[in-house]
N, C-alpha and C. Protein backbone atom coordinates (compact mmCIF):
# COMPACT_ATOMS: atom_id res chain seq x y z
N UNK A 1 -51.49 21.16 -28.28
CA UNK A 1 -51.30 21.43 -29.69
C UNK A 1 -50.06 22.28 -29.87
N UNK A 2 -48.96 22.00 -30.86
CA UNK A 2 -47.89 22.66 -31.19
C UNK A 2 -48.04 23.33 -32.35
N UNK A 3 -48.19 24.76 -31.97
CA UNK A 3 -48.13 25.57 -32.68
C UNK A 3 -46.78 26.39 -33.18
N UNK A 4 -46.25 26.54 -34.61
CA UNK A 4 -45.06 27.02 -34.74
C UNK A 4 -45.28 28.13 -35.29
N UNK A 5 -44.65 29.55 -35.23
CA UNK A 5 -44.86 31.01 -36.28
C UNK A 5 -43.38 30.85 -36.97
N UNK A 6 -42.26 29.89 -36.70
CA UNK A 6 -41.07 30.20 -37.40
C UNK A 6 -41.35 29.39 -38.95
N UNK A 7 -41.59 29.71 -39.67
CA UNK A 7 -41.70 29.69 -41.44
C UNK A 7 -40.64 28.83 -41.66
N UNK A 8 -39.40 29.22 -41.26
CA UNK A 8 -38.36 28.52 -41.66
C UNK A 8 -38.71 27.17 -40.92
N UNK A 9 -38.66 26.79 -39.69
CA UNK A 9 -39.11 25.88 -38.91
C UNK A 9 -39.89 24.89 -39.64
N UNK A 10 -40.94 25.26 -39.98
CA UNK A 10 -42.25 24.70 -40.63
C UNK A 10 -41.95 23.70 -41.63
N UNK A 11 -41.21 24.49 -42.75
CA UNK A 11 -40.50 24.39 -44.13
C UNK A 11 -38.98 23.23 -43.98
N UNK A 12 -38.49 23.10 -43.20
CA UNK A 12 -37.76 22.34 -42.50
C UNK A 12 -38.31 21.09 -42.01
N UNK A 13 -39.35 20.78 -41.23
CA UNK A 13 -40.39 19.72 -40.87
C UNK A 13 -40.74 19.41 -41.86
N UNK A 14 -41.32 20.61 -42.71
CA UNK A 14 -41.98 19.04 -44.21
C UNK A 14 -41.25 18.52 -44.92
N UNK A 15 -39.89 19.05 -44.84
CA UNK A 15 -39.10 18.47 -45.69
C UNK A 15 -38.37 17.19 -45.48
N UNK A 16 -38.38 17.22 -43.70
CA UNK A 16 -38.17 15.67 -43.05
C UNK A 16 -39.17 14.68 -44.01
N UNK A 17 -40.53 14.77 -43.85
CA UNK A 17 -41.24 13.93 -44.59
C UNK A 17 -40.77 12.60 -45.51
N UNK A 18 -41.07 11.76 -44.97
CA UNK A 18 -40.80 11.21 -46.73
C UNK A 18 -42.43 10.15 -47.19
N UNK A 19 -42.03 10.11 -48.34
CA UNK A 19 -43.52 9.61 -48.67
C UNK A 19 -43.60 8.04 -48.15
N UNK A 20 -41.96 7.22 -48.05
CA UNK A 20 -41.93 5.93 -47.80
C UNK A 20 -42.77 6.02 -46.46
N UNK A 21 -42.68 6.61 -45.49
CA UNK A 21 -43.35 6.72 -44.27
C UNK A 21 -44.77 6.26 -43.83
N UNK A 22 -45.17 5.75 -42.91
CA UNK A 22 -46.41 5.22 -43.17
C UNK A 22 -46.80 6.57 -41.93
N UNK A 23 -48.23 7.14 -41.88
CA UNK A 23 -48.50 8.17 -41.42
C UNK A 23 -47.82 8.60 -39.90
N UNK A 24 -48.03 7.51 -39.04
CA UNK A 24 -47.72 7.49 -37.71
C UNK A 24 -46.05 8.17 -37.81
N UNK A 25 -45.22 7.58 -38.08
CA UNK A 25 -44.15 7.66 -38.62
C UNK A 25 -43.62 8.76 -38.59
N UNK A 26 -44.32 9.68 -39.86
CA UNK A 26 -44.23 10.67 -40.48
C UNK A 26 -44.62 11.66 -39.62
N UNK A 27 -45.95 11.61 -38.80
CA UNK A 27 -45.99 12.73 -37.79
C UNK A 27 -45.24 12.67 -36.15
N UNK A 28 -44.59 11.33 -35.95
CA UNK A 28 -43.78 11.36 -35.06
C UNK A 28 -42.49 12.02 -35.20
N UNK A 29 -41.81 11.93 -36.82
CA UNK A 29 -40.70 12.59 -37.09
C UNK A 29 -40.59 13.61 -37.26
N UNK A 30 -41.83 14.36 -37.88
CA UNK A 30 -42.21 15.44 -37.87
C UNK A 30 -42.10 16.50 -36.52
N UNK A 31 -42.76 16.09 -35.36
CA UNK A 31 -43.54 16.52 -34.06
C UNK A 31 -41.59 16.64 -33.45
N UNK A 32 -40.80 15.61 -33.93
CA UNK A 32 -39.15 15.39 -33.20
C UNK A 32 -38.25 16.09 -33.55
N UNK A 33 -38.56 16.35 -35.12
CA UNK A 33 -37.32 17.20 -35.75
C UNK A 33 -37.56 18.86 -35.84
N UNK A 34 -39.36 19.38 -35.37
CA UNK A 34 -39.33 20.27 -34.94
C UNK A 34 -39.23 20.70 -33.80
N UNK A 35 -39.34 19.79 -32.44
CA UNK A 35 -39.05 20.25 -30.90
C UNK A 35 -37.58 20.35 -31.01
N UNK A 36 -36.34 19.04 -31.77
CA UNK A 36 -35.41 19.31 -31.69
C UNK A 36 -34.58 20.80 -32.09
N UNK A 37 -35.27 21.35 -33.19
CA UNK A 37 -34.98 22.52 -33.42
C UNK A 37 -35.36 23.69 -32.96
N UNK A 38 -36.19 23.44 -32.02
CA UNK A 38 -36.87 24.67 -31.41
C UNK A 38 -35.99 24.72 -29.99
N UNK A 39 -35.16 23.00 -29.64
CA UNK A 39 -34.59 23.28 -28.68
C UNK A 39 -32.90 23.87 -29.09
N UNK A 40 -32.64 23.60 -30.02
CA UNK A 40 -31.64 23.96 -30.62
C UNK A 40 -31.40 25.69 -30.54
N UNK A 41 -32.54 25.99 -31.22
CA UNK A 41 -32.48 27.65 -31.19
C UNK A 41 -32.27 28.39 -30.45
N UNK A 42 -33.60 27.97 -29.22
CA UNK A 42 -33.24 28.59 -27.88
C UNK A 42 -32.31 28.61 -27.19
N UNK A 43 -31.39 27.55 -27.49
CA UNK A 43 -30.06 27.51 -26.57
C UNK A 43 -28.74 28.16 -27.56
N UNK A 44 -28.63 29.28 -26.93
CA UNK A 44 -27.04 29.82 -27.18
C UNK A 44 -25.68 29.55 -26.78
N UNK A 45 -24.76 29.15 -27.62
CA UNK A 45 -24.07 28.02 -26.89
C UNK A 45 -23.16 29.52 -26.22
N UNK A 46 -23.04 30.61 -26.59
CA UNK A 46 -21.91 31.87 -26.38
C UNK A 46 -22.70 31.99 -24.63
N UNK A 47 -24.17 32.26 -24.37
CA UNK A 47 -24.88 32.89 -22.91
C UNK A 47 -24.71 31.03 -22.30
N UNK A 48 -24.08 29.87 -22.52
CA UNK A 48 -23.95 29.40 -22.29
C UNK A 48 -22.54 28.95 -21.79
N UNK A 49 -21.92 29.37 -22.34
CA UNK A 49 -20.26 29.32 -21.97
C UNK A 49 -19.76 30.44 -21.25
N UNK A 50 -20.53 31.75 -21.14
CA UNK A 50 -19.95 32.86 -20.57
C UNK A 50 -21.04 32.29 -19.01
N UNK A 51 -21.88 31.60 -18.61
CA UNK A 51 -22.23 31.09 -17.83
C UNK A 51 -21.30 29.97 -17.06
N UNK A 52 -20.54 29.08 -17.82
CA UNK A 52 -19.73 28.12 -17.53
C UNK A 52 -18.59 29.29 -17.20
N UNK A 53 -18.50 29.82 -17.33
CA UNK A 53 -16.75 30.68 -17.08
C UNK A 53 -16.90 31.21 -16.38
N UNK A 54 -18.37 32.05 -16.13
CA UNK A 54 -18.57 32.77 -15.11
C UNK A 54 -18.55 31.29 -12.94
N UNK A 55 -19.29 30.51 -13.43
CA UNK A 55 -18.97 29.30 -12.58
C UNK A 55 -17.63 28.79 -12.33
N UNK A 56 -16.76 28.40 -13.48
CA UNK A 56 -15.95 28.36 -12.95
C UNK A 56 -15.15 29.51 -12.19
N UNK A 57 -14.55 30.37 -12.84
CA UNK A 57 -14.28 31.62 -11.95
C UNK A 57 -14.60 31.60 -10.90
N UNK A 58 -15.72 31.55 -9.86
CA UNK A 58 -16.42 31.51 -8.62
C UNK A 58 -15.51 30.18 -8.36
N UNK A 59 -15.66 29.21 -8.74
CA UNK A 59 -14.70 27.78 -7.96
C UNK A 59 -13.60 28.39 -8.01
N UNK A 60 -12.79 28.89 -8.89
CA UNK A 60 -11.40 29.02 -8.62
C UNK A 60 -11.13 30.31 -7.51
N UNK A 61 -11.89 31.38 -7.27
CA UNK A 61 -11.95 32.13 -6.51
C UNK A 61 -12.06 31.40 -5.37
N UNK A 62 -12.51 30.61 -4.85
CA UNK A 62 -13.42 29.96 -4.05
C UNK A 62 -11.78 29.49 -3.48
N UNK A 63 -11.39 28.09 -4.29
CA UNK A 63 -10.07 27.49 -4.24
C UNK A 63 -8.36 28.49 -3.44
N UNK A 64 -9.01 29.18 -4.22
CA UNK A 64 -7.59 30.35 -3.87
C UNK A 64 -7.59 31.08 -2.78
N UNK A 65 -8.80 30.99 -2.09
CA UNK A 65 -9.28 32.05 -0.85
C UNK A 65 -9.19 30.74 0.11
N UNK A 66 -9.56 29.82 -0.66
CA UNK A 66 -8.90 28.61 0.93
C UNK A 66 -7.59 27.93 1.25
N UNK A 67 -6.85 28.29 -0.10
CA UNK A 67 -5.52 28.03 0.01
C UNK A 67 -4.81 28.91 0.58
N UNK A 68 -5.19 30.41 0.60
CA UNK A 68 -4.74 31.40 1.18
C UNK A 68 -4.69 31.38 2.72
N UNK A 69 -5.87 30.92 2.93
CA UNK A 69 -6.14 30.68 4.36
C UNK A 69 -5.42 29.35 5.06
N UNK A 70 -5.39 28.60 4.07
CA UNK A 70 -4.30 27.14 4.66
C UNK A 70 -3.23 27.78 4.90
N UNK A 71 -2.48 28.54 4.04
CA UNK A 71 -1.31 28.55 3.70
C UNK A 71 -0.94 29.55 4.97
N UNK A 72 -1.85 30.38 5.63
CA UNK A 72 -1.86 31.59 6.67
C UNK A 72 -1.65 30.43 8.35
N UNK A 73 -2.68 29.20 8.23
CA UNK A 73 -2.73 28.87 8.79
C UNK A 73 -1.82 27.61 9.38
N UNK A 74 -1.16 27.22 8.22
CA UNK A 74 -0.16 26.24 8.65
C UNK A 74 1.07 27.31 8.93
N UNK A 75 1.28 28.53 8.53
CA UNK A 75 2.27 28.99 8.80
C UNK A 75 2.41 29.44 10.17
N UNK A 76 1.29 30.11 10.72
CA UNK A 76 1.25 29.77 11.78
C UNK A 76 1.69 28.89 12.94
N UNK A 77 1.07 27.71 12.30
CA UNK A 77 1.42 26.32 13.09
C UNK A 77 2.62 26.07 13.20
N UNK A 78 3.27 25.72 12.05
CA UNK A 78 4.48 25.40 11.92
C UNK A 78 5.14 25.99 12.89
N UNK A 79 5.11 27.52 12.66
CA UNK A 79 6.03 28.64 13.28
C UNK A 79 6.06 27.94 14.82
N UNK A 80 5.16 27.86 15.48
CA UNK A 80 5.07 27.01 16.97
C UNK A 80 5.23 25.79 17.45
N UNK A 81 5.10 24.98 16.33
CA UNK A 81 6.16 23.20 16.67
C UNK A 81 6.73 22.97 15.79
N UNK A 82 7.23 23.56 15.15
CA UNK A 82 8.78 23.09 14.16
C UNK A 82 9.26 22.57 14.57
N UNK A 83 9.88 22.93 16.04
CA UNK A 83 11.10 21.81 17.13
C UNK A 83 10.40 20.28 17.11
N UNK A 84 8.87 19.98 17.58
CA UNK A 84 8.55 18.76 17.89
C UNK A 84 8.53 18.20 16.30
N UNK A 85 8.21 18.95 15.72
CA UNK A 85 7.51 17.91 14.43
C UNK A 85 8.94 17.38 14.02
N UNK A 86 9.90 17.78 13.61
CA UNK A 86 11.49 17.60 13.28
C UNK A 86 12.02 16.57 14.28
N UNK A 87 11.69 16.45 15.49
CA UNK A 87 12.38 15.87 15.97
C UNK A 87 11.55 14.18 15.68
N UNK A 88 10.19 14.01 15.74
CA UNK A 88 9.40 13.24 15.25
C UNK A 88 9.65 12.41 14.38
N UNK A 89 10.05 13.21 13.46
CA UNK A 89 10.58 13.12 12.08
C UNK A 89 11.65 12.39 12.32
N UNK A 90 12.58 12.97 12.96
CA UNK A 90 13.91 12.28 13.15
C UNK A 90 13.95 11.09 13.35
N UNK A 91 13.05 10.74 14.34
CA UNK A 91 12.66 9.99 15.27
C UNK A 91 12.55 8.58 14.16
N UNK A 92 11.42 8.80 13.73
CA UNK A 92 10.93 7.50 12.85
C UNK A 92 11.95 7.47 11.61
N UNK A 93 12.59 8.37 11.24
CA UNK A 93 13.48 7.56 10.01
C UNK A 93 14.84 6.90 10.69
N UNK A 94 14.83 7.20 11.70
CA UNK A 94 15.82 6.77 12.67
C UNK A 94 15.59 5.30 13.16
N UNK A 95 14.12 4.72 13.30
CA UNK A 95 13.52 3.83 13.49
C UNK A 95 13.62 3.24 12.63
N UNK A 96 12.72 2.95 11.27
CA UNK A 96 13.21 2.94 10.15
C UNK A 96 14.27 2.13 9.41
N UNK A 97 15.70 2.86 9.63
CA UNK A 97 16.52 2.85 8.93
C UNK A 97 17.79 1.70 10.05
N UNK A 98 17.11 1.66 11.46
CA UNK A 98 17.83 0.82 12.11
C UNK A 98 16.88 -0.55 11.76
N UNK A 99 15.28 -0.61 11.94
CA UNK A 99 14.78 -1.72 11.16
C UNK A 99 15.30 -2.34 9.53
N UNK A 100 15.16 -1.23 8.62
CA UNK A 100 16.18 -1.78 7.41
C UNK A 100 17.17 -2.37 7.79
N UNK A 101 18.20 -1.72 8.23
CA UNK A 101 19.65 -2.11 8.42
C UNK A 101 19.70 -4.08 8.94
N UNK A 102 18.49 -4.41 9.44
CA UNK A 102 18.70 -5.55 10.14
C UNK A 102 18.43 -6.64 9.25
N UNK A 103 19.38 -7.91 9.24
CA UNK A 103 19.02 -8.76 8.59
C UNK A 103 17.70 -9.79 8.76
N UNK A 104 17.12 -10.40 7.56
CA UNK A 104 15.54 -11.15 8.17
C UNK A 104 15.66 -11.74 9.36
N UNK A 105 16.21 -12.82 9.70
CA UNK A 105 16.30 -13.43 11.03
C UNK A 105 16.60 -12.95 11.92
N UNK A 106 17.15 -11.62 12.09
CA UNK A 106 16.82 -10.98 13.13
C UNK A 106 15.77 -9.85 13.06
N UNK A 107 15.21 -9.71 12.07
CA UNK A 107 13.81 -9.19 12.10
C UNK A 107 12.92 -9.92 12.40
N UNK A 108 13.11 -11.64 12.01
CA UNK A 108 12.02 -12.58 12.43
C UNK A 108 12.30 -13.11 14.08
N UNK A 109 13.57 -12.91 15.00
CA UNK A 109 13.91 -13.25 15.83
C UNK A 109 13.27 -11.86 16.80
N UNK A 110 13.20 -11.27 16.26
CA UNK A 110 11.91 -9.71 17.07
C UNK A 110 11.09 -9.79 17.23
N UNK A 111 10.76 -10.59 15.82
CA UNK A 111 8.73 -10.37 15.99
C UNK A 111 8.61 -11.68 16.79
N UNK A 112 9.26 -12.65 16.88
CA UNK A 112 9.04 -13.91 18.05
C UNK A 112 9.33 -13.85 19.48
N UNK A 113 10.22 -12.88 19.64
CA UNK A 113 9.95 -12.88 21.24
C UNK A 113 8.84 -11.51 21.48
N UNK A 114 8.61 -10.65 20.77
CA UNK A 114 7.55 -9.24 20.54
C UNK A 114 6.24 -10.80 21.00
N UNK A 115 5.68 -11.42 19.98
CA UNK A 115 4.82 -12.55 20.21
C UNK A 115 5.01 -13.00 21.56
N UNK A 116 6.04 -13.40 21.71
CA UNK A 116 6.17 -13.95 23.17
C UNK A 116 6.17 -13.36 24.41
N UNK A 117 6.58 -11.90 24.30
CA UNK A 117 6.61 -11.22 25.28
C UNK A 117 7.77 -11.19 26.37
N UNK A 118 9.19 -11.69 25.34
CA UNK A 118 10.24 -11.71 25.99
C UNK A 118 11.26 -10.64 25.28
N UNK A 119 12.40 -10.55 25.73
CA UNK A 119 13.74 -9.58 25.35
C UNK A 119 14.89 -9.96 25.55
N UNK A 120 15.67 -9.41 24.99
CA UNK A 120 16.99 -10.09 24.60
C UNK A 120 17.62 -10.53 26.05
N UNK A 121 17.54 -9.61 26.89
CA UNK A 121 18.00 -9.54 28.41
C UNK A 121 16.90 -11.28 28.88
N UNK A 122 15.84 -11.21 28.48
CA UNK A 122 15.32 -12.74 29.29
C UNK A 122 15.78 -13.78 28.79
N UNK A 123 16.26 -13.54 27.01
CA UNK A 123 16.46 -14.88 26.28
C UNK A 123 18.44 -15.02 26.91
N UNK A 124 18.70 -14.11 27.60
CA UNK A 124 20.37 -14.37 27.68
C UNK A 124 20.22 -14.84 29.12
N UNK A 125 18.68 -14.76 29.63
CA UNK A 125 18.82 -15.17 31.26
C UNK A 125 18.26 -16.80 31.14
N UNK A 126 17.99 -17.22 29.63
CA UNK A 126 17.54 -18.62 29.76
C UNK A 126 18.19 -19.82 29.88
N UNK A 127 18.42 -20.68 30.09
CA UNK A 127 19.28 -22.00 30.00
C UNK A 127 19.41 -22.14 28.06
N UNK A 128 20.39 -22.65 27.70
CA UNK A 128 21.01 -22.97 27.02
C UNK A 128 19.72 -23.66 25.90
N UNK A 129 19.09 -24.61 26.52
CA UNK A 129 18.05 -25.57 25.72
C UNK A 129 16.53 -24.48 25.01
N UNK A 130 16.73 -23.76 26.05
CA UNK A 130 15.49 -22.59 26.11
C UNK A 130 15.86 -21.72 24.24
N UNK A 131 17.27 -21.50 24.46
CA UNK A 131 17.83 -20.15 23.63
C UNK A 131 17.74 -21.11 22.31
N UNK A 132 18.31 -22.18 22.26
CA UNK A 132 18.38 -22.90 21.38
C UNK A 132 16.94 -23.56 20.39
N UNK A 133 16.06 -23.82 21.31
CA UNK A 133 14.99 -23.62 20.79
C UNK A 133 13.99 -22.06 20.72
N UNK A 134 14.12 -21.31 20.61
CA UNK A 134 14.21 -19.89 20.10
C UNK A 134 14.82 -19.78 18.97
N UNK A 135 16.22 -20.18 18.79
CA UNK A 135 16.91 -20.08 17.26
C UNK A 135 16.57 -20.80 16.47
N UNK A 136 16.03 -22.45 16.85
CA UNK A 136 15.07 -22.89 15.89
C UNK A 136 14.02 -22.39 15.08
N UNK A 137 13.36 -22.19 16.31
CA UNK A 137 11.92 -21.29 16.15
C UNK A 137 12.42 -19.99 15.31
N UNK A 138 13.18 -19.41 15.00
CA UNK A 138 13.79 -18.56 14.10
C UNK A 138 14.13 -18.93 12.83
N UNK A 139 14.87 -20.03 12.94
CA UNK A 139 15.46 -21.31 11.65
C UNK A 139 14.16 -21.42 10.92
N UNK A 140 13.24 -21.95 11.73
CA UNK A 140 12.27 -22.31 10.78
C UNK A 140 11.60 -21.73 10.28
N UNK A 141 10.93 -20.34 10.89
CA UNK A 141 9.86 -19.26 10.08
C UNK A 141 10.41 -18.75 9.03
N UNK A 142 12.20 -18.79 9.00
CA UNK A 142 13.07 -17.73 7.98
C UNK A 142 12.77 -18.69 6.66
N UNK A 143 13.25 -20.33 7.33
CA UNK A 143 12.97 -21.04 6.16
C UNK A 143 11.62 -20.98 5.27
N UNK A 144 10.20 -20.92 6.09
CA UNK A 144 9.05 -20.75 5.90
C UNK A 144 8.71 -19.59 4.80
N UNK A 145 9.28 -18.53 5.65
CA UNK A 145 9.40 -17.32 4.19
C UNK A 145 9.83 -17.35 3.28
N UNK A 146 11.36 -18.17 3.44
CA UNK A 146 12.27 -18.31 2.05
C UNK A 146 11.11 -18.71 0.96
N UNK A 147 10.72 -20.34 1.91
CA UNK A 147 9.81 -20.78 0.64
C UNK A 147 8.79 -20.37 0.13
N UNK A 148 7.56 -19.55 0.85
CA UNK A 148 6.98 -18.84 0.73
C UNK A 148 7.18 -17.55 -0.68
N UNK A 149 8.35 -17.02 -0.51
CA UNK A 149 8.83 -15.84 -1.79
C UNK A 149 9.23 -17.03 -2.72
N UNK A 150 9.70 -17.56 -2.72
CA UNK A 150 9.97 -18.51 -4.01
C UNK A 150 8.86 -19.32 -4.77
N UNK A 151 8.29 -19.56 -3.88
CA UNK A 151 6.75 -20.30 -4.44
C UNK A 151 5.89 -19.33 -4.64
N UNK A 152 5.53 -18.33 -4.42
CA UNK A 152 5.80 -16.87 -4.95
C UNK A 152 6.24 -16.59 -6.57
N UNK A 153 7.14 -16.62 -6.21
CA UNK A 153 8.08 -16.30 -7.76
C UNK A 153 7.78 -17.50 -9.16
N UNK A 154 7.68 -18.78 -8.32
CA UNK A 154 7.32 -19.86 -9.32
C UNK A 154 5.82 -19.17 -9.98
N UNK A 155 4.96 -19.03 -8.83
CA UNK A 155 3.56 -19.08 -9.16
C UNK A 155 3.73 -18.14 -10.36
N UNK A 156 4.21 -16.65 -10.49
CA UNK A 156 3.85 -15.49 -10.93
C UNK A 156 4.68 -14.75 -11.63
N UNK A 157 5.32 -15.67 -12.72
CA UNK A 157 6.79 -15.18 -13.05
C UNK A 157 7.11 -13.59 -13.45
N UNK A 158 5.64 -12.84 -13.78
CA UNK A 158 5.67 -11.63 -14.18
C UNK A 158 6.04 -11.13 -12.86
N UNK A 159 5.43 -11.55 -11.61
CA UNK A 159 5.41 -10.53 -10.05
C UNK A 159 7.05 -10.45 -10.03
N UNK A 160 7.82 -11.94 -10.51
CA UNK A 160 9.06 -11.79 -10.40
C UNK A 160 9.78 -10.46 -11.29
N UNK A 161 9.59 -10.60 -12.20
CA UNK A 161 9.97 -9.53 -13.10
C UNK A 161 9.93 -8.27 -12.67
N UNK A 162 8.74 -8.04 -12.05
CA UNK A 162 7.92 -6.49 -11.65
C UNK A 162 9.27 -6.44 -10.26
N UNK A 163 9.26 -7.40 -9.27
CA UNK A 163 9.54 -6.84 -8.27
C UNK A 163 11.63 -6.43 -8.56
N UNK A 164 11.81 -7.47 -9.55
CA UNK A 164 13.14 -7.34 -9.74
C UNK A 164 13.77 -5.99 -10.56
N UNK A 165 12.88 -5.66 -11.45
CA UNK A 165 12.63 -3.98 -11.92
C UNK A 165 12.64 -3.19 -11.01
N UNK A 166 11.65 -3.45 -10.20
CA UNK A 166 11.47 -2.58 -8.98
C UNK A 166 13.24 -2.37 -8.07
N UNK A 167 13.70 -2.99 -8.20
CA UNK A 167 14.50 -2.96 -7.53
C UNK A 167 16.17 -2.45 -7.40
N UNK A 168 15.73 -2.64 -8.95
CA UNK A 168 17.06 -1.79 -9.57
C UNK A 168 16.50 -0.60 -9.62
C-alpha cells in the first residue's frame, strides 16, 4: 500500500485524473504520476553533480599520476637506447625510400626472384634464354597490374577521383 504525507503530492495526483478515464486507467496514472514525483524529489540534481565532479576528479587524478609515471619512465628508457632506436629509425626510412625510389618492374622483378629464391648475381649467372624468360615473367605481371588499376578505375570512377585527390 502507498501511502503519501506530501499534501502537495496528493493534490497533484488528483489533478492528473480525468473523468474521460475508465477506472483502471485512472488509478494506474494516478499510482505513475505520483512514484514519478516522489522519484523526482528525492533526487537532487546539485548532491548529484558534485558527485559526478567529485568522480571525475579521481579519473583525472588517476590519468595524471600515470602519465607522470610514463613520462618518468620513458625518460629513462630513452636516456639508455637513443643510439639504437635512431639508428633503427634510420635504418627503415632508408629502406623505404630506396624501395620508393624504384620503378614497378623492378619492384615486380624483386618480388619474382624473392618467390623464386634467386638474386641478381644467379639471374647474371644464367644463360641468356633463362634471363629472358624472367623479363617476360616481369613483362607480364607489370602488364597484369597495369590492367588490374585500370579496370579498377573503370569499375569505381569515384575510387579514381579519391585516389587522384589523394595525390596531389
Amino acid at each position: 500500500m502507498l501511502v503519501n504525507n506530501n499534501t502537495q503530492a496528493v493534490s497533484t495526483v488528483q489533478q492528473l485524473k480525468r473523468p474521460d478515464m475508465d477506472p483502471a486507467n485512472a488509478a494506474a496514472s494516478a499510482l505513475y504520476s505520483g512514484a514519478l514525483q516522489a522519484v523526482q524529489q528525492s533526487v537532487t540534481v546539485p548532491a548529484a553533480q558534485k558527485e559526478l565532479d567529485k568522480a571525475t576528479d579521481r579519473i583525472d587524478e588517476a590519468f595524471a599520476k600515470t602519465r607522470v609515471q610514463l613520462q618518468a619512465s620513458t625518460t629513462a628508457t630513452t636516456s639508455a637506447t637513443e643510439a639504437p632506436a635512431t639508428t633503427s629509425t634510420t635504418g627503415a626510412r632508408s629502406e623505404f625510400t630506396e624501395y620508393m625510389s624504384k620503378t614497378p618492374a623492378e619492384r615486380i622483378r624483386e618480388q619474382l626472384l624473392k618467390e623464386q629464391g634467386l638474386t641478381e648475381a644467379d639471374v647474371q649467372n644464367m644463360s641468356q634464354e633463362k634471363q629472358d624468360a624472367i623479363s617476360n615473367q616481369v613483362a607480364e605481371r607489370l602488364k597484369q597490374q597495369q590492367e588490374q588499376q585500370v579496370a579498377a578505375k573503370a569499375t569505381d570512377p569515384a575510387q579514381s577521383v579519391k585516389e587522384t585527390l589523394a595525390a596531389i
